[in-house]
C-alpha atoms as a PDB file:
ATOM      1  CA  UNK A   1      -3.093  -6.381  10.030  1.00  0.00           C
ATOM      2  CA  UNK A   2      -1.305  -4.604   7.116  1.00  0.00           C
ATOM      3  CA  UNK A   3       1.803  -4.625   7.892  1.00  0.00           C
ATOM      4  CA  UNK A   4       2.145  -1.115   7.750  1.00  0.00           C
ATOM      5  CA  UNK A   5      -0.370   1.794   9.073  1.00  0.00           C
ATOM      6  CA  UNK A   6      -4.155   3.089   9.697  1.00  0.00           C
ATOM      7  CA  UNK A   7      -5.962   5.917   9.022  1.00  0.00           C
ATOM      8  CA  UNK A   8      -8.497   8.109  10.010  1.00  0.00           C
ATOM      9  CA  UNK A   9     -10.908   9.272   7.734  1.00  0.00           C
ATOM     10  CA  UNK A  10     -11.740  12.851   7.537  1.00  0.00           C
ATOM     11  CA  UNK A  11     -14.583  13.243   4.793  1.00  0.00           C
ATOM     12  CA  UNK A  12     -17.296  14.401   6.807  1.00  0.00           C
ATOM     13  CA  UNK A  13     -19.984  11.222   6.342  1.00  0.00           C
ATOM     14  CA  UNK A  14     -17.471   9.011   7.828  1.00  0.00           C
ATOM     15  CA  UNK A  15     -15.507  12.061   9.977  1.00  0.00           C
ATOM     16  CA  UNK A  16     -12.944  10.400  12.515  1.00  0.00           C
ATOM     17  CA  UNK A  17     -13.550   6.468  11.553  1.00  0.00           C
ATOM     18  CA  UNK A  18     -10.722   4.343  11.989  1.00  0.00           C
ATOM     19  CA  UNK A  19      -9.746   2.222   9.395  1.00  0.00           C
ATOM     20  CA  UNK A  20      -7.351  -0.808   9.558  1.00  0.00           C
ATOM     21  CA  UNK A  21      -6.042  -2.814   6.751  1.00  0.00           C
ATOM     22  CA  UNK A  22      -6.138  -6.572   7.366  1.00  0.00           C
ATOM     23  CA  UNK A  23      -5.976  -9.780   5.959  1.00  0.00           C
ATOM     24  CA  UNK A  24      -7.160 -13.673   6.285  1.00  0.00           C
ATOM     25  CA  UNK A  25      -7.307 -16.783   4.916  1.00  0.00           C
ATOM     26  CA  UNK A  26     -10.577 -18.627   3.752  1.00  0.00           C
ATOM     27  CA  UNK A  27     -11.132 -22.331   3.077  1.00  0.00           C
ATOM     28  CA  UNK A  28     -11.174 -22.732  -1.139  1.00  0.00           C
ATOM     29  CA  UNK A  29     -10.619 -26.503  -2.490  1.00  0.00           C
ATOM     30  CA  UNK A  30      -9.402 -24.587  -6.064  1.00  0.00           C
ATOM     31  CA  UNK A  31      -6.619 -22.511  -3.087  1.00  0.00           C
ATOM     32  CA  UNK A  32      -3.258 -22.014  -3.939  1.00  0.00           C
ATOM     33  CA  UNK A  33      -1.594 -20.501  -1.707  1.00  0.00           C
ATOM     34  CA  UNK A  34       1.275 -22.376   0.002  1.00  0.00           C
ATOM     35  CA  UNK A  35      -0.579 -25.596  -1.156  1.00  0.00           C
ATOM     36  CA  UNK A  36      -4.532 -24.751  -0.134  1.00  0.00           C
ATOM     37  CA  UNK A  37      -6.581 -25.739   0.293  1.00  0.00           C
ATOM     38  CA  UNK A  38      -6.881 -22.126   0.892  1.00  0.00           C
ATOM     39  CA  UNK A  39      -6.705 -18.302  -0.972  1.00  0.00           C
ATOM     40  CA  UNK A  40      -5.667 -15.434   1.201  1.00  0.00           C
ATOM     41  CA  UNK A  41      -8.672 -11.982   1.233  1.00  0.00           C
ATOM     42  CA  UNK A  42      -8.494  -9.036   2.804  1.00  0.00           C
ATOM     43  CA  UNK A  43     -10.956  -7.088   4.858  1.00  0.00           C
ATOM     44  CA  UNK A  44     -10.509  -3.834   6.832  1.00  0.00           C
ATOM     45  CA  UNK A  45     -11.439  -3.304  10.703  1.00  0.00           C
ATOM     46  CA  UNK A  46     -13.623  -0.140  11.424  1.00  0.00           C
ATOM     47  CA  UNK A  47     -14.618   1.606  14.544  1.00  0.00           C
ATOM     48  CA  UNK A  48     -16.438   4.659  14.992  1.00  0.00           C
ATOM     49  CA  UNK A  49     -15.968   5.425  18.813  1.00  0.00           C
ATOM     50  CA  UNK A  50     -12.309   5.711  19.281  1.00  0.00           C
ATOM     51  CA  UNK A  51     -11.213   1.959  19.310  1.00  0.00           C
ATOM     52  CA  UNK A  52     -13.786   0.949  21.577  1.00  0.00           C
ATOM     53  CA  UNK A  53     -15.952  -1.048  19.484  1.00  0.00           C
ATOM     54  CA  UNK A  54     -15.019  -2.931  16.397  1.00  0.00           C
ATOM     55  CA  UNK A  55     -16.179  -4.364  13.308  1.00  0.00           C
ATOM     56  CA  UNK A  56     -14.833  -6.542  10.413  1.00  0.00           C
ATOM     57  CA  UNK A  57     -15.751  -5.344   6.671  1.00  0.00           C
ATOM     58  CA  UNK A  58     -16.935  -7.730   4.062  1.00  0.00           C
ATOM     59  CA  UNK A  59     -14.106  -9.560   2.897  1.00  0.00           C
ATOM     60  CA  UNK A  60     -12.241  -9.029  -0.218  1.00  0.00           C
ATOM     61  CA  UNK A  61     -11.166 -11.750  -2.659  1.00  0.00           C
ATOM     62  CA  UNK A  62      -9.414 -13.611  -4.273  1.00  0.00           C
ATOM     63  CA  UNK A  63      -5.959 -13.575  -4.238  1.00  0.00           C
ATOM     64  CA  UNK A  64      -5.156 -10.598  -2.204  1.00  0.00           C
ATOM     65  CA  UNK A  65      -3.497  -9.569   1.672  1.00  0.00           C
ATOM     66  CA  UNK A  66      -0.618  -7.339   3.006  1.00  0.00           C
ATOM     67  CA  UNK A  67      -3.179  -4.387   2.034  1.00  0.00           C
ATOM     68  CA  UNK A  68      -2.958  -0.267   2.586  1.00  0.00           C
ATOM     69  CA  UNK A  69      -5.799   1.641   2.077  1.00  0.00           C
ATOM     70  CA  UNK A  70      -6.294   5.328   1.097  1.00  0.00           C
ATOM     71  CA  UNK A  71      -9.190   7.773   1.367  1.00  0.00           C
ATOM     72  CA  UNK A  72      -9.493   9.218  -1.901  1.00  0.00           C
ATOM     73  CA  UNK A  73     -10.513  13.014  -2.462  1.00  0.00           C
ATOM     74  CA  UNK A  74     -14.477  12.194  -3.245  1.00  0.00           C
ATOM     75  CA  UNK A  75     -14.110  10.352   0.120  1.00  0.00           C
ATOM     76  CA  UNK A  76     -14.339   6.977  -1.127  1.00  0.00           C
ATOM     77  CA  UNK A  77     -11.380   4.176  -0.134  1.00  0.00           C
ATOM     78  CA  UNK A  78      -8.478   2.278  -1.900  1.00  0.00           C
ATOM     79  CA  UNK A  79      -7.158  -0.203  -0.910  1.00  0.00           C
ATOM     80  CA  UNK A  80      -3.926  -1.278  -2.283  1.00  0.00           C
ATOM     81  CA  UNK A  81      -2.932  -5.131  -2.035  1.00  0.00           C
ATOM     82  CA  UNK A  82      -0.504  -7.825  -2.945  1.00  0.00           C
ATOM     83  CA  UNK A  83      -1.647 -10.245  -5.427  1.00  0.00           C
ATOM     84  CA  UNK A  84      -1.361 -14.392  -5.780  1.00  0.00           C
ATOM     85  CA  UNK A  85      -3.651 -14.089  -8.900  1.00  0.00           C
ATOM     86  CA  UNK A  86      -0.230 -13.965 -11.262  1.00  0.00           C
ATOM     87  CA  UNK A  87      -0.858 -10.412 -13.234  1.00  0.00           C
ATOM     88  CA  UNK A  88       2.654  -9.563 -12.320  1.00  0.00           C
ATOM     89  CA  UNK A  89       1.254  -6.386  -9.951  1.00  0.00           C
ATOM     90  CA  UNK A  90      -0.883  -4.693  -7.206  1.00  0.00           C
ATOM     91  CA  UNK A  91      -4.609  -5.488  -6.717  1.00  0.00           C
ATOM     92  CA  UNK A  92      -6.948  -2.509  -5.785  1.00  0.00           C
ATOM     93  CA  UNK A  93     -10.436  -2.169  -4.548  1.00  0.00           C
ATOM     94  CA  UNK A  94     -12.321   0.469  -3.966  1.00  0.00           C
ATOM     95  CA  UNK A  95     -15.093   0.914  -1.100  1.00  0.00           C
ATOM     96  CA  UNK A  96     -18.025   3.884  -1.149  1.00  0.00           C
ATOM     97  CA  UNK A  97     -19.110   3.330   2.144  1.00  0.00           C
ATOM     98  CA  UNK A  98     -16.235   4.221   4.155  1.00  0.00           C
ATOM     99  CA  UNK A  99     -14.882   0.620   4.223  1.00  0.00           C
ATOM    100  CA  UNK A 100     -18.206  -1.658   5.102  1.00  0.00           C
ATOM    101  CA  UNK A 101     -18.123  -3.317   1.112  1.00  0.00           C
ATOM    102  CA  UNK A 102     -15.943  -3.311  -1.507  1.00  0.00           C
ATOM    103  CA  UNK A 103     -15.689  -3.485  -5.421  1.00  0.00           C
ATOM    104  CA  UNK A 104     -14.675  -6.590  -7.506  1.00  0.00           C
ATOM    105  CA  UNK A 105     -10.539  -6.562  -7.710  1.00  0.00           C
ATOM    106  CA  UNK A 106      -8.570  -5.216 -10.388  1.00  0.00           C
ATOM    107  CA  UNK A 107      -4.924  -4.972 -10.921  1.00  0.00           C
ATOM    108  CA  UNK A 108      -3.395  -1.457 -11.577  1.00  0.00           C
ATOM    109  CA  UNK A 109      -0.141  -2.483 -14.159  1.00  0.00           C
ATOM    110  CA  UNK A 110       1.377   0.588 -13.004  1.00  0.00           C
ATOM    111  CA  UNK A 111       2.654  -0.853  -9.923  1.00  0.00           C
ATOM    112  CA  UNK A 112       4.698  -3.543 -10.877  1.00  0.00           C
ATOM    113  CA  UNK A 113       5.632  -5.810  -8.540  1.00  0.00           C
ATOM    114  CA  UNK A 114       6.560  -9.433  -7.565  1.00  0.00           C
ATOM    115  CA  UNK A 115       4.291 -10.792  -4.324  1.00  0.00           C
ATOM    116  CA  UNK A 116       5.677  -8.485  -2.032  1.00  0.00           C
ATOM    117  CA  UNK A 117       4.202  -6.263   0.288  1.00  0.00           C
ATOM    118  CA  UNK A 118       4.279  -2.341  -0.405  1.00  0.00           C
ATOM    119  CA  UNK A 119       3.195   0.976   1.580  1.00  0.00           C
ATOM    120  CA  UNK A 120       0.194   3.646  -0.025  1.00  0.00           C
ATOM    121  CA  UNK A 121       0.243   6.759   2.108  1.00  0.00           C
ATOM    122  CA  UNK A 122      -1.731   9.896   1.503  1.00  0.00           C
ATOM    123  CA  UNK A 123       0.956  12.383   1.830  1.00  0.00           C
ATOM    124  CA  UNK A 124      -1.181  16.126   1.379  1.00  0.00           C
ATOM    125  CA  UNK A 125      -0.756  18.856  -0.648  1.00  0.00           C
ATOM    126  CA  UNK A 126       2.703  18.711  -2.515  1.00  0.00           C
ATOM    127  CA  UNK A 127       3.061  21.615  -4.834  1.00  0.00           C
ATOM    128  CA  UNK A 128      -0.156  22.495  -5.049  1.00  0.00           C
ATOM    129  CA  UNK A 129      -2.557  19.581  -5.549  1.00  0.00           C
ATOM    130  CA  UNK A 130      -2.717  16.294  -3.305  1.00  0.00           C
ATOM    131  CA  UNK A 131      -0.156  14.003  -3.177  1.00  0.00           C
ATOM    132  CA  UNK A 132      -0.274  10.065  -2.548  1.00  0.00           C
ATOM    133  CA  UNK A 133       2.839   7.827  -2.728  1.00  0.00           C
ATOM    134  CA  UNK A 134       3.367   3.751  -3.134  1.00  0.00           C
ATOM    135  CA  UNK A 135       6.855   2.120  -2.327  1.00  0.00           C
ATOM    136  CA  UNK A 136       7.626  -1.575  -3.304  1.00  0.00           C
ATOM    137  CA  UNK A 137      10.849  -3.670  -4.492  1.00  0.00           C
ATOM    138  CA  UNK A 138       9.508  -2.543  -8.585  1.00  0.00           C
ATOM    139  CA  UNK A 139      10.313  -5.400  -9.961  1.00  0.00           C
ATOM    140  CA  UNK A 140       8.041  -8.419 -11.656  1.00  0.00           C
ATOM    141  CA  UNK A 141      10.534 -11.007 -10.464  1.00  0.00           C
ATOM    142  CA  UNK A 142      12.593 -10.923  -7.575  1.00  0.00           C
ATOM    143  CA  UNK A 143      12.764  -7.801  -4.436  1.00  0.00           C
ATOM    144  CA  UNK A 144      14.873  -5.083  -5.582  1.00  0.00           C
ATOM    145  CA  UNK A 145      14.732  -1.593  -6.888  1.00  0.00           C
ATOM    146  CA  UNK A 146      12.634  -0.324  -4.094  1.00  0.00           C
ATOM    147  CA  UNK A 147      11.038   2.634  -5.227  1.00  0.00           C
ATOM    148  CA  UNK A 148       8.713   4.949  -4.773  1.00  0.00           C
ATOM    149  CA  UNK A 149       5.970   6.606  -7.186  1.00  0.00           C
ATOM    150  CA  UNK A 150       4.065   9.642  -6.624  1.00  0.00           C
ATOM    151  CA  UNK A 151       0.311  10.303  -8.221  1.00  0.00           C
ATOM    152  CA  UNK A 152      -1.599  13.599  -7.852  1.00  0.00           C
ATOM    153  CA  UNK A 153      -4.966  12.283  -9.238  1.00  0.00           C
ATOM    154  CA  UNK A 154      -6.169   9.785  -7.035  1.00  0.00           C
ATOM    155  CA  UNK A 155      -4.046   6.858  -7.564  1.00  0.00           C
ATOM    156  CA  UNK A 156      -5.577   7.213 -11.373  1.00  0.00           C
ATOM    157  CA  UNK A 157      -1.723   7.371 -12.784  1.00  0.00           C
ATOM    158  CA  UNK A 158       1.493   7.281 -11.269  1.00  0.00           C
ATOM    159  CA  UNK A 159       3.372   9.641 -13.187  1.00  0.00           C
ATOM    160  CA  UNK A 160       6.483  10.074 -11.396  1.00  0.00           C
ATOM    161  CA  UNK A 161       9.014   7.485 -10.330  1.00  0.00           C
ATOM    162  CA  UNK A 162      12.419   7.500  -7.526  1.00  0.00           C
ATOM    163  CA  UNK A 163      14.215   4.819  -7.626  1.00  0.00           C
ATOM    164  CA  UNK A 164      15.606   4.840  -3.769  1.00  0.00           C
ATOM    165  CA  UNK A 165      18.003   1.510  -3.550  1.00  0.00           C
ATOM    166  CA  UNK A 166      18.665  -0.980  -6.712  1.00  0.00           C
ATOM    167  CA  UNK A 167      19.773  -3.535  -4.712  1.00  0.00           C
ATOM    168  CA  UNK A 168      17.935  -6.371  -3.009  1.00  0.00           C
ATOM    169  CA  UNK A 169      15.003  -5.051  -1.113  1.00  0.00           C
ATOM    170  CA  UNK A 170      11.695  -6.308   0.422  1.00  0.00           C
ATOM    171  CA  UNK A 171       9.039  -4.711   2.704  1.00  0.00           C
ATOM    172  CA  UNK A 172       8.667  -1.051   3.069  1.00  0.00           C
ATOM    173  CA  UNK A 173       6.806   1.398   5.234  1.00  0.00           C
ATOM    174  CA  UNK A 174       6.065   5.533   4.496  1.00  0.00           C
ATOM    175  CA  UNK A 175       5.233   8.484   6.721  1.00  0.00           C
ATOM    176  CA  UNK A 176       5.361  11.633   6.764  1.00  0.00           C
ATOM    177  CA  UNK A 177       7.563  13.790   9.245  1.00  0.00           C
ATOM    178  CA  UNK A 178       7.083  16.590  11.111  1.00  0.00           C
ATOM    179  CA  UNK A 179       8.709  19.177   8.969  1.00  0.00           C
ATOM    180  CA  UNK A 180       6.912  17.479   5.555  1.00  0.00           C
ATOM    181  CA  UNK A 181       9.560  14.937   5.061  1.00  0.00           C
ATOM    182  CA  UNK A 182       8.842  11.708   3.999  1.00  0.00           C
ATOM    183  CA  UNK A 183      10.355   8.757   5.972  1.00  0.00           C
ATOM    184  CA  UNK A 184      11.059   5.641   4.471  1.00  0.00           C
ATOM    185  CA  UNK A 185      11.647   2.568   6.491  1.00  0.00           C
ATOM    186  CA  UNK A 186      12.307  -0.563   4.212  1.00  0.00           C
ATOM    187  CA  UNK A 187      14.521  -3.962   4.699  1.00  0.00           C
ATOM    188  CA  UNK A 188      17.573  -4.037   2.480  1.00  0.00           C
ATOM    189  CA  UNK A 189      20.743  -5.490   1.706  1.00  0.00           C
ATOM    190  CA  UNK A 190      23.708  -6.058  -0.630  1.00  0.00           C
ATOM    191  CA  UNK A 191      23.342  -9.462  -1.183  1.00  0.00           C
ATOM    192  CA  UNK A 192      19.792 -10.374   0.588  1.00  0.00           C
ATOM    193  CA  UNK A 193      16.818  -8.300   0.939  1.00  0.00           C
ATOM    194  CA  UNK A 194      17.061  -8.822   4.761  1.00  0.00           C
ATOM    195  CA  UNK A 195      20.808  -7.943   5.965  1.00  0.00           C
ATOM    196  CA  UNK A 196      19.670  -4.400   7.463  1.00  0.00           C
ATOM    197  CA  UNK A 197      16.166  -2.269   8.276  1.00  0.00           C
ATOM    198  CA  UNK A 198      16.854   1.095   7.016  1.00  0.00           C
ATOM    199  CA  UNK A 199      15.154   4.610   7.715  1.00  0.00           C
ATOM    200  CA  UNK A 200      15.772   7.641   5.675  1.00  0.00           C
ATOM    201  CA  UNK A 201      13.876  11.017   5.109  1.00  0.00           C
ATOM    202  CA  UNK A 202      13.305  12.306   1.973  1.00  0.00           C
ATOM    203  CA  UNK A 203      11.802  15.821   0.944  1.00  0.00           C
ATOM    204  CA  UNK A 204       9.006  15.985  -1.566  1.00  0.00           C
ATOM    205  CA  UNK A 205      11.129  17.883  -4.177  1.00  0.00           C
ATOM    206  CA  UNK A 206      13.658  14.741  -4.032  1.00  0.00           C
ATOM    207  CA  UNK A 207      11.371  12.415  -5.696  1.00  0.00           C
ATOM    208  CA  UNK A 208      11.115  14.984  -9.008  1.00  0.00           C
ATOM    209  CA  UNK A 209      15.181  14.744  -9.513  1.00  0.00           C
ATOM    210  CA  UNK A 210      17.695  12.272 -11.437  1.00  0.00           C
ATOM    211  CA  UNK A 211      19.056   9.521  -9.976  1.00  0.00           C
ATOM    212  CA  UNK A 212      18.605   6.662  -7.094  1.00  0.00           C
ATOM    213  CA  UNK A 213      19.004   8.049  -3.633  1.00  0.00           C
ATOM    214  CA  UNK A 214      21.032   5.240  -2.270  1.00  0.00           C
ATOM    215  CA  UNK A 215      23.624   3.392  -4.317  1.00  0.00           C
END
């Protein structure tokens, strides 16, 4: 699954569904991936009675895994996912059914990135209208810079940037804190993306000044 989180979506077709981000592999003789013959998909894993019973969604391919998924204001899903299928950035999907099917993959050039994984969260109102953020090493060769970008229309644009650490850096995880903070718990290093783990907290307003919050 993921790596990173669920969620629990609270649109009111779909109220309370749980919704977790996964991945697999599928026989393909054309595969790629650490020398086939097989391509990575992902799928999601739903349950609608607490955890009790579960289901897989159809798959979603090619080229795609370490996914995070959103639920959109109009209720629909995101989901956010590294790509093999060399555009140099994330792959998104989008499902209307509360995660059962999903679109045809596109890549959002936005979020820049070199096969790494990255975290989506939907943070909540932030100054007044809704708030999602996306953290990767925002680079198209290489982990470092690991930033994080803020959009307030759906994951349409990402309008605002933070650079966080501009050193080596690799997987990253968001969530946010008690007292609206947003935690940031990403691997890091000075001369290796995977010396330390680190975990700061960040407020909102932080992401909307100058300047890299770690050096």
């Amino acid at each position: 699954t993921g790596p990173g989180i669920a969620i629990q979506l609270k649109s009111e077709k779909y109220k309370n569904r749980i919704v977790i981000p996964a991945n697999h592999s599928y026989d393909d003789p054309k595969g790629k991936e650490r020398g086939g013959p097989f391509s990575y998909g992902s799928h999601v894993l739903l349950s609608d009675d607490g955890g009790k019973n579960w289901r897989m969604s159809q798959p979603i391919k090619p080229g795609c895994n370490e996914s995070q998924v959103v639920e959109l204001s109009d209720g629909s899903l995101l989901m956010n996912m590294r790509s093999y299928n060399d555009k140099k950035c994330r792959a998104i999907s989008i499902s209307k059914d509360g995660g059962e099917t999903w679109s045809k993959i596109y890549h959002d050039n936005q979020l820049v990135e070199s096969r790494c994984q990255a975290s989506l969260l939907s943070y909540g109102v932030c100054n007044g209208k809704n708030m999602f953020l996306f953290s990767n090493p925002s680079v198209p060769n290489g982990r470092t810079h690991m930033t994080i970008k803020a959009s307030f229309d759906n994951c349409q644009t990402w309008a605002n940037s933070k650079l966080i650490y501009a050193g080596p850096s690799a997987y990253s995880c968001m969530t946010k804190l008690p007292n609206g903070d947003i935690g940031l718990f990403f691997e890091c290093g000075e001369k290796r993306a995977y010396e330390t783990i680190r975990f700061i907290a960040i407020s909102p307003n932080e992401l909307f000044t100058p300047g890299a919050m770690i050096e």
